[in-house]
N, C-alpha and C. Protein backbone atom coordinates (compact mmCIF):
# COMPACT_ATOMS: atom_id res chain seq x y z
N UNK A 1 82.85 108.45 117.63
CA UNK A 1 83.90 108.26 116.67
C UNK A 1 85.23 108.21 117.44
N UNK A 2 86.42 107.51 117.43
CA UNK A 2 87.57 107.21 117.81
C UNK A 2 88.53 107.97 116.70
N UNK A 3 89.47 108.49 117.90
CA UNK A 3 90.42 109.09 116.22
C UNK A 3 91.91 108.36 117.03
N UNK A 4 92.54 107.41 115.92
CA UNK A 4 94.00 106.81 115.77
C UNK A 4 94.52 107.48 114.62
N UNK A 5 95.76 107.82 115.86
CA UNK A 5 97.10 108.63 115.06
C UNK A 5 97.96 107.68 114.88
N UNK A 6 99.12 107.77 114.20
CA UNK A 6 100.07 107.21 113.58
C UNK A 6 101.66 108.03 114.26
N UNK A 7 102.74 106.99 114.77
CA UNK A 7 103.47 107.53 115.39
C UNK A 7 103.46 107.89 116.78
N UNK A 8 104.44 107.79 117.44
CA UNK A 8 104.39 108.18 119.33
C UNK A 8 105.76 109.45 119.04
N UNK A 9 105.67 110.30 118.90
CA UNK A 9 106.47 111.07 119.04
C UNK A 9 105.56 112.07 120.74
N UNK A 10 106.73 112.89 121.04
CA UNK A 10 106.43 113.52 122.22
C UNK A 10 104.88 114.43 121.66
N UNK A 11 104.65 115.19 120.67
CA UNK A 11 103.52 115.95 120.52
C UNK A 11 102.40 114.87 120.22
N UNK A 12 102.62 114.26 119.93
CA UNK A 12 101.35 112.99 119.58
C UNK A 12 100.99 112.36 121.21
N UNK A 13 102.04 112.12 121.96
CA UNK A 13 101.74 111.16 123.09
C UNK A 13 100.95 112.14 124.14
N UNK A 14 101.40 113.64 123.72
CA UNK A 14 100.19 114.60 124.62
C UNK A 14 99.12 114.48 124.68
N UNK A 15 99.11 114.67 123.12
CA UNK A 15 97.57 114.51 122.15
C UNK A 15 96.61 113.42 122.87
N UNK A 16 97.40 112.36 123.19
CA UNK A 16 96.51 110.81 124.04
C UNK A 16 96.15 110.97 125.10
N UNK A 17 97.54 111.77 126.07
CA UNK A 17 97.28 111.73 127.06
C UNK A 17 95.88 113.19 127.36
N UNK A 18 95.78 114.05 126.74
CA UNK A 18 94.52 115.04 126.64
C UNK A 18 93.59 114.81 125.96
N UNK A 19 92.92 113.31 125.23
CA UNK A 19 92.32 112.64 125.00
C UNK A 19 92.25 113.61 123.87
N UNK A 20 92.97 114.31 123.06
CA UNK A 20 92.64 114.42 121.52
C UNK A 20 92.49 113.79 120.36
N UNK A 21 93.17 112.30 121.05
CA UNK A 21 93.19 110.91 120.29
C UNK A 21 93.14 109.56 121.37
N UNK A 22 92.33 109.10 120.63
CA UNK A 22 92.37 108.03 121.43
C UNK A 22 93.41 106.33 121.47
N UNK A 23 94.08 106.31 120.11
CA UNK A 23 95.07 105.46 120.32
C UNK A 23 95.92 105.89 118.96
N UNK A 24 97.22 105.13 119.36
CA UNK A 24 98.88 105.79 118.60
C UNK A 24 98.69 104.23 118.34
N UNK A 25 99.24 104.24 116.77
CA UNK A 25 99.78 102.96 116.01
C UNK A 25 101.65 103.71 116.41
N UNK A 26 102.35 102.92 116.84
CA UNK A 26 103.55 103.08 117.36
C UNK A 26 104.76 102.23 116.35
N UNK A 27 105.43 102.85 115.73
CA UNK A 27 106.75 101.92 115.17
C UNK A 27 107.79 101.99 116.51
N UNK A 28 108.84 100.72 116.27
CA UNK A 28 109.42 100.84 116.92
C UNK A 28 110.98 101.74 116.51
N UNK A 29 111.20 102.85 117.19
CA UNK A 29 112.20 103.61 116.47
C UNK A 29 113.36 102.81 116.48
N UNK A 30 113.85 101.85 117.10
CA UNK A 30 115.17 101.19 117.26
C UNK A 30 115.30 100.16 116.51
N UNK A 31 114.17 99.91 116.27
CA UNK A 31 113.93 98.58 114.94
C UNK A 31 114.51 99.60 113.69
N UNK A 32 114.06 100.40 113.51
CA UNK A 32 114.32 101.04 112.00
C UNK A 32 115.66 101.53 111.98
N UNK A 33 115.91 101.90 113.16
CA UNK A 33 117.70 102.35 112.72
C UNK A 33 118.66 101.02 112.78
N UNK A 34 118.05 99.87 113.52
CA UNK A 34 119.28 98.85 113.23
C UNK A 34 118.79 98.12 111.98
N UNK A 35 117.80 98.00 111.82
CA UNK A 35 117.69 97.75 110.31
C UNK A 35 118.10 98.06 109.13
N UNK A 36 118.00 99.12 109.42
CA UNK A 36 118.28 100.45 108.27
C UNK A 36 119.93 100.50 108.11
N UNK A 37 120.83 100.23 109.26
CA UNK A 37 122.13 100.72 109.87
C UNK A 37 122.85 99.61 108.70
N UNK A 38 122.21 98.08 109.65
CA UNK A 38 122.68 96.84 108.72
C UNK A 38 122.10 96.74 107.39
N UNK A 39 120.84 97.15 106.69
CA UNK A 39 120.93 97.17 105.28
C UNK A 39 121.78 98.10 104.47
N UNK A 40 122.69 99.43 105.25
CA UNK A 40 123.99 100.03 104.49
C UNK A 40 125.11 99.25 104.98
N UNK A 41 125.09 98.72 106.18
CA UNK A 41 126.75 98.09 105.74
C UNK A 41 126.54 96.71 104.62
N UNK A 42 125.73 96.27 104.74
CA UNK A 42 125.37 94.80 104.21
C UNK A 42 125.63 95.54 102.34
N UNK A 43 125.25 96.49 101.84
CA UNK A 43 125.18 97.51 100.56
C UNK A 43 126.80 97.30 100.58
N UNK A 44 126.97 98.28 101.41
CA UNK A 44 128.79 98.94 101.33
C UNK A 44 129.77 97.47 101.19
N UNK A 45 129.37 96.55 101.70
CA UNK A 45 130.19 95.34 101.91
C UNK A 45 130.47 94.84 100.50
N UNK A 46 128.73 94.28 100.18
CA UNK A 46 128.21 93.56 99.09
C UNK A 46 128.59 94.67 97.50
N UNK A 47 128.51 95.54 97.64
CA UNK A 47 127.64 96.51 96.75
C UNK A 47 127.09 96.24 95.59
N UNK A 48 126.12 95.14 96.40
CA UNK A 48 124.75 95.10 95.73
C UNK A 48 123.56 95.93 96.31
N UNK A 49 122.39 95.73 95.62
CA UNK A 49 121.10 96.31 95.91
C UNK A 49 120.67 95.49 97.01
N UNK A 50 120.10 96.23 97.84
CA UNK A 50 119.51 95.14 98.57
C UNK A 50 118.35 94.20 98.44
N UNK A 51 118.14 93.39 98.40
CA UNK A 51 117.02 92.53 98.04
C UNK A 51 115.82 92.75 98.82
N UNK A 52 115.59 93.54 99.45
CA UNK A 52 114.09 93.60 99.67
C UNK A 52 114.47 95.53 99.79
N UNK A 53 113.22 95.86 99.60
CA UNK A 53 113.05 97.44 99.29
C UNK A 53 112.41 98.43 100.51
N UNK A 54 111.03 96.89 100.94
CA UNK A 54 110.69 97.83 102.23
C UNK A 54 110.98 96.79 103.09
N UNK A 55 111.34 97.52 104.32
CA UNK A 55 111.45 96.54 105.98
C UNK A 55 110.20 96.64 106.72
N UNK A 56 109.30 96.27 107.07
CA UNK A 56 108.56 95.83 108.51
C UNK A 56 109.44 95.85 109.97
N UNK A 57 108.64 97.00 110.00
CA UNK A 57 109.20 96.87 111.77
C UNK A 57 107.98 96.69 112.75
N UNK A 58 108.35 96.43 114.02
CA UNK A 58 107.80 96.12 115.26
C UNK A 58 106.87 97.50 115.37
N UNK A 59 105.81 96.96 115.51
CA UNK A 59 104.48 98.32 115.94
C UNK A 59 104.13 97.64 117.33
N UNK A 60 103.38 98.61 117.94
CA UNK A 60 102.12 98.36 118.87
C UNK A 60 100.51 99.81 118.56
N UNK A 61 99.93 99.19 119.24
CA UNK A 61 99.09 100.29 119.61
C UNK A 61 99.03 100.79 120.77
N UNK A 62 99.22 101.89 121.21
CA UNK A 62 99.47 102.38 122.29
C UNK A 62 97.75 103.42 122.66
N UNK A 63 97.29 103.32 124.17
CA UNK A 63 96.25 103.73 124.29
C UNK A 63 96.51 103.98 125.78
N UNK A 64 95.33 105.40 126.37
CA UNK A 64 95.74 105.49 127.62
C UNK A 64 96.00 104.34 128.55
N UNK A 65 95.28 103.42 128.27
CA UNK A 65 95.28 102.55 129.58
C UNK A 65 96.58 101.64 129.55
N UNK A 66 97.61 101.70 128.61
CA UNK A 66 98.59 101.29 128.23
C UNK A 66 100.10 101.89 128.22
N UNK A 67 99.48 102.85 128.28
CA UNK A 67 100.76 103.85 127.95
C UNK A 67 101.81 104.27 129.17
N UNK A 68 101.67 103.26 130.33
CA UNK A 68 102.67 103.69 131.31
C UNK A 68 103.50 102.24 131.17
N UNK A 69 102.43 101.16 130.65
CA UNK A 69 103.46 99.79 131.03
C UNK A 69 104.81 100.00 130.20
N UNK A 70 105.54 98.76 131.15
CA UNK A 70 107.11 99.35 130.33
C UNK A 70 107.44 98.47 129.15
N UNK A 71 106.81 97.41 129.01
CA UNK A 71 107.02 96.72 127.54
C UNK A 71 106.85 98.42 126.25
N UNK A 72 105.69 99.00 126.03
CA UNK A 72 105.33 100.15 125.58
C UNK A 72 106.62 100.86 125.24
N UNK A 73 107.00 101.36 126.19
CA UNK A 73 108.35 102.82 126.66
C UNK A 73 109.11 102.71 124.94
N UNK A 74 109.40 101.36 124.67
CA UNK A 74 110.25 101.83 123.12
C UNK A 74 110.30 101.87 122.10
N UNK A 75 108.59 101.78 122.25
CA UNK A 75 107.76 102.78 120.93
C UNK A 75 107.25 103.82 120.88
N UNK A 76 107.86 104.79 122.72
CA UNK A 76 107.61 105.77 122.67
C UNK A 76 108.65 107.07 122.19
N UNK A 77 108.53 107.93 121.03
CA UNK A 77 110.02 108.70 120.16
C UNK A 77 110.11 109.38 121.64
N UNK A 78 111.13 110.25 121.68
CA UNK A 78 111.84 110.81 122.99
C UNK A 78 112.60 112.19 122.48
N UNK A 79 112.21 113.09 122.84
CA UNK A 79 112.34 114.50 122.40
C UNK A 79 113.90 114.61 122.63
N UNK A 80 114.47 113.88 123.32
CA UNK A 80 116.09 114.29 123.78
C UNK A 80 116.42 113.01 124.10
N UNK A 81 118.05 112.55 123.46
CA UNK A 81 118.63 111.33 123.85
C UNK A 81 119.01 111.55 125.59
């Protein structure tokens, strides 16, 4: 049996690397804050609703044999800026 987690935060990416899981579905955290950033000014500007409700952001799956390349790195969350 394979177990996929959801999210790359620092306690999850342990979890992979000590084979407690075997692959991370990864959002990309920088997708959601400029998304997110420009659907409030685009609000505050307009102040309308915004026309779509949910956003799609950039995923990967992240797995040991993957998890050092550097395309990866910025779907990995980061305990400290």
């Amino acid at each position: 049996m394979k177990l996929v987690g959801f999210d790359a935060g620092p306690t999850q990416v342990k979890d992979l690397r000590d084979k407690l899981v075997d692959a991370l579905i990864a959002q990309d955290p920088s997708d959601i804050g400029r998304i997110r950033v420009q659907m409030a000014v685009d609000n505050l500007k307009s102040q309308e609703e915004p026309s779509k409700k949910q956003v799609k952001t950039g995923l990967s799956t992240v797995t040991r044999d993957n998890l050092q390349k550097p395309e990866l790195q910025k779907y990995l969350y980061k305990a400290e800026c």
